[in-house]
N, C-alpha and C. Protein backbone atom coordinates (compact mmCIF):
# COMPACT_ATOMS: atom_id res chain seq x y z
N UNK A 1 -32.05 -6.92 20.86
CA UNK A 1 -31.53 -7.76 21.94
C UNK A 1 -30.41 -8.67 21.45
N UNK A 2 -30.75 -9.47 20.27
CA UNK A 2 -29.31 -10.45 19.83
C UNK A 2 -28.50 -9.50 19.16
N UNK A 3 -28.81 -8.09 18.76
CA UNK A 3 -27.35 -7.48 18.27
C UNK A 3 -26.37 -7.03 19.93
N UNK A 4 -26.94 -6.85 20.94
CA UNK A 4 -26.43 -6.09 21.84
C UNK A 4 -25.81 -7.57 22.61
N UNK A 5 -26.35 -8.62 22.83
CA UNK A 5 -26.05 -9.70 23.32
C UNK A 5 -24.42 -9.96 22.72
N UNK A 6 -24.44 -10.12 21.09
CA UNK A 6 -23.22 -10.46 20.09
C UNK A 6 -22.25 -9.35 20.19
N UNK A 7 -22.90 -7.70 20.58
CA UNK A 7 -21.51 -6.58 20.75
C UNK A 7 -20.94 -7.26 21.97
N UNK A 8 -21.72 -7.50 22.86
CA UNK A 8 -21.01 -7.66 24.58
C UNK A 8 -20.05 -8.72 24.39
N UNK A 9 -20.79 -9.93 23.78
CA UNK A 9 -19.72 -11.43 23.68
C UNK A 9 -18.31 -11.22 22.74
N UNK A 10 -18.45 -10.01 21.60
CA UNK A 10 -17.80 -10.17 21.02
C UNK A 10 -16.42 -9.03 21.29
N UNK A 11 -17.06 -8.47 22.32
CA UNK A 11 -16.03 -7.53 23.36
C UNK A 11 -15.23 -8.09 23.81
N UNK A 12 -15.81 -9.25 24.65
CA UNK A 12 -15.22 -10.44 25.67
C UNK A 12 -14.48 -10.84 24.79
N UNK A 13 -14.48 -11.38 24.10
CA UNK A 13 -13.49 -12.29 23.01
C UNK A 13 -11.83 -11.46 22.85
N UNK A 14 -12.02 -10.07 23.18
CA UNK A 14 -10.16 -9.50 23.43
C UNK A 14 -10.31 -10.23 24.73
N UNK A 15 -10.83 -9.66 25.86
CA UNK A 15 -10.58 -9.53 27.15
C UNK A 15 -10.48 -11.08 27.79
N UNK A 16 -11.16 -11.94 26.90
CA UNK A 16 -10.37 -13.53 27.35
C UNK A 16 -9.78 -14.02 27.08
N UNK A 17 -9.59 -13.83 26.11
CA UNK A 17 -8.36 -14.24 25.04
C UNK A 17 -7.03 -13.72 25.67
N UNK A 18 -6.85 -12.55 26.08
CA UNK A 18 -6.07 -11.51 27.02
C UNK A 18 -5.49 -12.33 28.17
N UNK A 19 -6.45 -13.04 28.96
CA UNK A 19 -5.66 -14.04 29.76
C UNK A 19 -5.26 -14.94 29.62
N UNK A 20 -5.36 -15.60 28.73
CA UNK A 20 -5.25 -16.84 28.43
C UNK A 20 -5.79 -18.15 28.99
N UNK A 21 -5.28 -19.02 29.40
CA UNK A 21 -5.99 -20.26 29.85
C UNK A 21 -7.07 -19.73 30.51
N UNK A 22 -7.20 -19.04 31.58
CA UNK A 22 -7.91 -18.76 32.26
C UNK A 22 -9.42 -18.13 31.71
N UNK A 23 -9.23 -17.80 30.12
CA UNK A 23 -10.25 -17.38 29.58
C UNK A 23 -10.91 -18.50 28.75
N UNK A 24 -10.31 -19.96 29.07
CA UNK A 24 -10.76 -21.01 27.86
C UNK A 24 -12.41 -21.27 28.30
N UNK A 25 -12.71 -21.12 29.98
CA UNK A 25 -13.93 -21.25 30.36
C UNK A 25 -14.91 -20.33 29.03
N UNK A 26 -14.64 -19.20 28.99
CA UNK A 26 -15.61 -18.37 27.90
C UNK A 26 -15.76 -19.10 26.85
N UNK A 27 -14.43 -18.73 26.23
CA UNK A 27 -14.59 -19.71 24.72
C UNK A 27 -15.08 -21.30 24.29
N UNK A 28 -15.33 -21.92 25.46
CA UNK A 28 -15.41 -23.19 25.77
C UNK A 28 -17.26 -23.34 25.57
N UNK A 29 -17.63 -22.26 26.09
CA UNK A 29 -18.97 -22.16 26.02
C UNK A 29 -19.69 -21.47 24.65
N UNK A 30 -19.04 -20.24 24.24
CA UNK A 30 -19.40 -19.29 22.76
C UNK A 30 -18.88 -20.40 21.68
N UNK A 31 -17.73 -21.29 21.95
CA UNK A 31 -17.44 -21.53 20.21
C UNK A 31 -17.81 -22.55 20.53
N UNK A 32 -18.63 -22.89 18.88
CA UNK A 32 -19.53 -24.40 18.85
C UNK A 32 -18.61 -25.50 18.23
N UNK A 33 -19.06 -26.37 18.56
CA UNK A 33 -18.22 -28.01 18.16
C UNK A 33 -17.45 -27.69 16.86
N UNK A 34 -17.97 -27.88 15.68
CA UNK A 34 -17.76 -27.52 14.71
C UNK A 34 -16.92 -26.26 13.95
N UNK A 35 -16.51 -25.43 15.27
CA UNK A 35 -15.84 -24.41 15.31
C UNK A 35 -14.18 -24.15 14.27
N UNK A 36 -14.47 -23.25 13.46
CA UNK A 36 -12.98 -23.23 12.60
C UNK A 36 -12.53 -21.60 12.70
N UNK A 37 -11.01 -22.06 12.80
CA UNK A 37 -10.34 -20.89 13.10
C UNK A 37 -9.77 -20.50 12.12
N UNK A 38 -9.22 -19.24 11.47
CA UNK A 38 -7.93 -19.26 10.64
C UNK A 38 -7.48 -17.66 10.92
N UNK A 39 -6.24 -18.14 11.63
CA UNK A 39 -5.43 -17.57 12.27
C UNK A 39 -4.58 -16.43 11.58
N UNK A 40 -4.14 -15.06 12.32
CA UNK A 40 -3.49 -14.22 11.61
C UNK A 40 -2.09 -14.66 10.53
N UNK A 41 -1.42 -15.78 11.18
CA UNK A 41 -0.36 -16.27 10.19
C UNK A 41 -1.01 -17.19 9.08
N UNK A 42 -2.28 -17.24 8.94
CA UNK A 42 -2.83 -18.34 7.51
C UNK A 42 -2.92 -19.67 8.27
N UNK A 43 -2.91 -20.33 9.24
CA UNK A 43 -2.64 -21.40 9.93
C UNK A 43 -4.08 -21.58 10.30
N UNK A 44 -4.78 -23.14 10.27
CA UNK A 44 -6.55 -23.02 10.33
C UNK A 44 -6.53 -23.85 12.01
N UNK A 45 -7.19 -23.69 12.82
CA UNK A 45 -7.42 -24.57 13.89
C UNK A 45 -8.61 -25.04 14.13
N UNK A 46 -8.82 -25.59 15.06
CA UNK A 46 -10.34 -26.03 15.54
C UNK A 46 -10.74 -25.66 16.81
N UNK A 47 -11.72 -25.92 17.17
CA UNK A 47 -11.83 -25.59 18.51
C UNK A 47 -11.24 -25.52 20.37
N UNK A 48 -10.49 -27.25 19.74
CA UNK A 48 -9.64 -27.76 20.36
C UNK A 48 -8.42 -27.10 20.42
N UNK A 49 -7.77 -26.73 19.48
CA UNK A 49 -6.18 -26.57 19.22
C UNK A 49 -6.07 -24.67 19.53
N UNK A 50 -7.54 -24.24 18.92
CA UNK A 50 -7.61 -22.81 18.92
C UNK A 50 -7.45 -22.99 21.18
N UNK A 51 -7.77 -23.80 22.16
CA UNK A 51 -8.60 -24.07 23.27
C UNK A 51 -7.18 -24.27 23.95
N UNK A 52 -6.45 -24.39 23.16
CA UNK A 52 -4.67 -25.12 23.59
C UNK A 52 -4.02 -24.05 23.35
N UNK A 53 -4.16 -23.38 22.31
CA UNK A 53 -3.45 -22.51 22.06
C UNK A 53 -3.38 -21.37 23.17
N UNK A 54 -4.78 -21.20 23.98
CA UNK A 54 -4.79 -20.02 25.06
C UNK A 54 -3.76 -20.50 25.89
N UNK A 55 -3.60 -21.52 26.79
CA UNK A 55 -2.74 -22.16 27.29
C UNK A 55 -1.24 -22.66 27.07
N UNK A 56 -0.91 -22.10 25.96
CA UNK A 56 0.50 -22.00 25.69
C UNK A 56 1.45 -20.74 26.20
N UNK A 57 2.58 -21.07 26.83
CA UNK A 57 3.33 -19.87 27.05
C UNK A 57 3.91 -19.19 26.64
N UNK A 58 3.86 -19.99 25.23
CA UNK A 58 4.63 -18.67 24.13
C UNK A 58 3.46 -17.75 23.24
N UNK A 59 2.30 -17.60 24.18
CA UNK A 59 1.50 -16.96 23.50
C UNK A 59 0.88 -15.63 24.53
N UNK A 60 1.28 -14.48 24.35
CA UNK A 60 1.01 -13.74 25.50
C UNK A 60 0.50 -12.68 24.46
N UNK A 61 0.39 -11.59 25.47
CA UNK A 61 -0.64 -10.52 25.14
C UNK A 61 -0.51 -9.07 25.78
N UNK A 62 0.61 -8.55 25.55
CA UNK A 62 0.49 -6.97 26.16
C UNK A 62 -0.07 -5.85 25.60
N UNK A 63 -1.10 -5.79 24.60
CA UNK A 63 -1.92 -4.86 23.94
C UNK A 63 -3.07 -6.31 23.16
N UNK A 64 -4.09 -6.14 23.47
CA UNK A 64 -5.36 -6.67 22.65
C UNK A 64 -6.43 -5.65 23.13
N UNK A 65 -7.16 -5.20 22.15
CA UNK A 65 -8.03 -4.67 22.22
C UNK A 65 -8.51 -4.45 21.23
N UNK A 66 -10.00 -4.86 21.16
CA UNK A 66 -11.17 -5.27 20.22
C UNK A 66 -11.98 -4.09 20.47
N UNK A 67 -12.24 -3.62 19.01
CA UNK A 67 -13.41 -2.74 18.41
C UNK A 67 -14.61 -3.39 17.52
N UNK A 68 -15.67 -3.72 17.95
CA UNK A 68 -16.26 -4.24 17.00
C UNK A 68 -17.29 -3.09 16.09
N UNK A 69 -17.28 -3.23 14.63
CA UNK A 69 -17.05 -2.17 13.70
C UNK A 69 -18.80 -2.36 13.84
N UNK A 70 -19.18 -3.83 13.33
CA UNK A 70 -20.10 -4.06 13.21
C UNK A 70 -20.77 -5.41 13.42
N UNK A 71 -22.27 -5.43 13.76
CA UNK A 71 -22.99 -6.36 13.85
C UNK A 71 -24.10 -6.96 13.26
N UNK A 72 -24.42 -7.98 12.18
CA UNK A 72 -25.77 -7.88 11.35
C UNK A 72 -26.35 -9.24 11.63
N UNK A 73 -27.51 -9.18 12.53
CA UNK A 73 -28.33 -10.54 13.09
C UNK A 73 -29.23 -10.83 11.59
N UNK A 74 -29.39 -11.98 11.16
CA UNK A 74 -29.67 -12.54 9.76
C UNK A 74 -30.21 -13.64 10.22
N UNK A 75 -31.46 -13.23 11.15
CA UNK A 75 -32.24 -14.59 11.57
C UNK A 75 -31.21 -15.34 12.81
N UNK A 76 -31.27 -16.32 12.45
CA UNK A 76 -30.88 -17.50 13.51
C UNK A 76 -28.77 -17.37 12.65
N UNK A 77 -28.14 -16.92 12.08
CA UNK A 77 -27.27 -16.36 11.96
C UNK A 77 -26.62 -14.74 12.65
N UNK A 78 -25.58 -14.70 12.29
CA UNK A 78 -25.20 -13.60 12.73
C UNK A 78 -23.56 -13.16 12.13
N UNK A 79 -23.41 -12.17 11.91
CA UNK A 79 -21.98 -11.68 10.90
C UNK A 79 -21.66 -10.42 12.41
N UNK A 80 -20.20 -10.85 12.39
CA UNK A 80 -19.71 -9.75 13.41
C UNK A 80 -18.13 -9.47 12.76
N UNK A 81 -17.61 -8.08 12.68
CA UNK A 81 -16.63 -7.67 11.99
C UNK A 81 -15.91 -6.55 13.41
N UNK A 82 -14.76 -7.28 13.24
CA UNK A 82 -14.60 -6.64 15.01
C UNK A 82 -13.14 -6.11 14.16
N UNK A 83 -12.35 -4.84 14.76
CA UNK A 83 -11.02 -4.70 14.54
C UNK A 83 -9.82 -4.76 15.96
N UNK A 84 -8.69 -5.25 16.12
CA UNK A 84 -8.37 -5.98 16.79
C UNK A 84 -6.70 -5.48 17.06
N UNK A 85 -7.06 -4.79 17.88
CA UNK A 85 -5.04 -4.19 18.03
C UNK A 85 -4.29 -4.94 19.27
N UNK A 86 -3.04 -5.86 18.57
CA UNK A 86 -2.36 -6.40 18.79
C UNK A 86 -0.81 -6.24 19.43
N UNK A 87 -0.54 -6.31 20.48
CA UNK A 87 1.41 -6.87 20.62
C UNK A 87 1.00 -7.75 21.54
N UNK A 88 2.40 -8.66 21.38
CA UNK A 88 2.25 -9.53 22.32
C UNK A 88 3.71 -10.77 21.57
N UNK A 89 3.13 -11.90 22.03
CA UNK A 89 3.72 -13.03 21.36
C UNK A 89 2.78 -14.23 20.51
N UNK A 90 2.92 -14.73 19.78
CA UNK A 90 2.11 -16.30 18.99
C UNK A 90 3.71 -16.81 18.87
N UNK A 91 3.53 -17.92 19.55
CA UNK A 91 4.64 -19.20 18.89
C UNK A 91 5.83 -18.71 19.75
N UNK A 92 5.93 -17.92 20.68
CA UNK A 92 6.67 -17.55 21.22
C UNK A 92 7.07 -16.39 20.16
N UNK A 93 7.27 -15.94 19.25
CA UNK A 93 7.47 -14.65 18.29
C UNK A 93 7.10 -13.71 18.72
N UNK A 94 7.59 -12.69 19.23
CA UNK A 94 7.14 -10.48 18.74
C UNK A 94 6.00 -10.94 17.58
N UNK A 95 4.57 -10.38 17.59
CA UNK A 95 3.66 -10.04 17.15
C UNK A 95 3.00 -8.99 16.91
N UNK A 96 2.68 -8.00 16.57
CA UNK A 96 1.66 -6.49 16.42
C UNK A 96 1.17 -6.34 15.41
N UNK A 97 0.12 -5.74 15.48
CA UNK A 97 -0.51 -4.83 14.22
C UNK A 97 -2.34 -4.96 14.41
N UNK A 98 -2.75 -4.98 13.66
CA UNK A 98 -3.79 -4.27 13.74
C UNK A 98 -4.81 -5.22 12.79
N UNK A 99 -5.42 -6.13 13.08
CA UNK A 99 -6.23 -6.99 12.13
C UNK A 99 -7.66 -7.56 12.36
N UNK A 100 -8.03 -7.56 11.34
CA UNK A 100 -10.25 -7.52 11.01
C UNK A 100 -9.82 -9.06 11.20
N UNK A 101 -11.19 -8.96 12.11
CA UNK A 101 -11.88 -10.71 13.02
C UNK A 101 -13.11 -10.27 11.93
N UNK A 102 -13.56 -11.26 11.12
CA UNK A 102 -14.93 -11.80 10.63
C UNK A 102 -15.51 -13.20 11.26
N UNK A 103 -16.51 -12.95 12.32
CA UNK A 103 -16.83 -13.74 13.29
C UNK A 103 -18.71 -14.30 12.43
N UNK A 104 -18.88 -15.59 12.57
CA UNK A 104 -19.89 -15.95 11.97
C UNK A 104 -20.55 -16.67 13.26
N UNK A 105 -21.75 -16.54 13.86
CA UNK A 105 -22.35 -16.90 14.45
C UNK A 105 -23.40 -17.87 13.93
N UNK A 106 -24.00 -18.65 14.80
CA UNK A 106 -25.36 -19.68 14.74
C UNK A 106 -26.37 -19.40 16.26
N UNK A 107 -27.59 -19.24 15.78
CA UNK A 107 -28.24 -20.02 17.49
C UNK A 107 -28.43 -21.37 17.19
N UNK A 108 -27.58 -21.04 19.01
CA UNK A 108 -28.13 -22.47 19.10
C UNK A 108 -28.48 -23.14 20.31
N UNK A 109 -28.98 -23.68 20.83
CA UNK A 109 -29.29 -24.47 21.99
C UNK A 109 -29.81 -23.03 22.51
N UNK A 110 -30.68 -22.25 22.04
CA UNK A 110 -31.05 -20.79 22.57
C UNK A 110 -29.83 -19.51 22.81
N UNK A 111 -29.03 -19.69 22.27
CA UNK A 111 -27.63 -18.67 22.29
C UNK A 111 -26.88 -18.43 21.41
N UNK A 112 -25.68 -18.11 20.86
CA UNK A 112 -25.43 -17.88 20.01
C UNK A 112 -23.88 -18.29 20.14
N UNK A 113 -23.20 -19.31 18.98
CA UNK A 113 -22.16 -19.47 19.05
C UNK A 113 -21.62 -19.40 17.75
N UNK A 114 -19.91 -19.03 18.20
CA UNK A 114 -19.08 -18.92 16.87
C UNK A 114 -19.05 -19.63 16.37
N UNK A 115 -19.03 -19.97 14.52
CA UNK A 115 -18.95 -21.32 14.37
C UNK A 115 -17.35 -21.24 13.47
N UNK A 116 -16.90 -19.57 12.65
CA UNK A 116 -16.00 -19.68 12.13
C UNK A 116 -15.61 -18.42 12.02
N UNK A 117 -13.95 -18.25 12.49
CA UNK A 117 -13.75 -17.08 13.07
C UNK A 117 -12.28 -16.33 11.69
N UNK A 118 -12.56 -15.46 11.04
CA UNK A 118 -11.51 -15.04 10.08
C UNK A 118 -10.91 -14.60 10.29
N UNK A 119 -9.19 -14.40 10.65
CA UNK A 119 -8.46 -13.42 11.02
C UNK A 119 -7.75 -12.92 9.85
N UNK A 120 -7.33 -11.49 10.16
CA UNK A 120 -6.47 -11.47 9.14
C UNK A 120 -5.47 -10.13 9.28
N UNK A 121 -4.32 -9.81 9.56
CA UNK A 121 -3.35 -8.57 9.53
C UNK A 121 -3.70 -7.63 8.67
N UNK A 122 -4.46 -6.32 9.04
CA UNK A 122 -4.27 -5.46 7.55
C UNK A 122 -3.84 -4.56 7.93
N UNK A 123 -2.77 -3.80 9.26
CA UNK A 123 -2.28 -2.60 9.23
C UNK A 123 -0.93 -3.19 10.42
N UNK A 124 0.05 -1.77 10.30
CA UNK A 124 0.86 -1.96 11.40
C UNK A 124 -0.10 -1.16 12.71
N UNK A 125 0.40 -1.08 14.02
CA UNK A 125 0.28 -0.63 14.87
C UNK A 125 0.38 0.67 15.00
């Protein structure tokens, strides 16, 4: 049940991200206070700034789509390794390629939230 719960949420995570602002409701709820980002350019955020960032207009999205490779529930933890194909814009910039999300989960308050999310570029498109 919590591996199939973490594939579904961690599906969602292209497909809201995909809209942007309009997807901050999701993320607003999955990523916990304490939440740390570090972003495909090496750049670290927080929950907040990662929460701003959907809402920027130089940040768009004409290809996202999330594969998640794998899922390993470790008790009241959880490790999710998703792969992640990219075009679009960050910072207003041309963006693409193809890069591993290492997503670390907690329960908590009975659910399960991100607490620190790894990005990282490892192929072209």
């Amino acid at each position: 049940m919590d591996a199939a719960r973490l594939l579904e949420m961690n599906q969602r995570f292209g497909e809201e991200e995909a809209v942007g602002a309009e997807g901050a409701a999701f993320f607003r709820d999955v990523l916990d206070a304490t939440f740390c980002f570090r972003r495909g350019d090496g750049t670290v955020a927080d929950k907040d700034a990662y929460l701003k960032g959907l809402a920027d207009p130089g940040n768009s999205s004409e290809l996202l789509e999330t594969e998640v490779v794998q899922v390993q529930v470790l008790g009241a933890q959880a490790f999710v390794e998703a792969l992640v194909r990219f075009r679009g814009t960050r910072n207003g910039t041309h963006a693409e390629g193809v890069y591993r999300n290492l997503r670390l989960f907690e329960q908590r308050d009975g659910d399960w939230r991100c607490v620190m999310w790894f990005n990282k570029r490892i192929d072209d498109l």
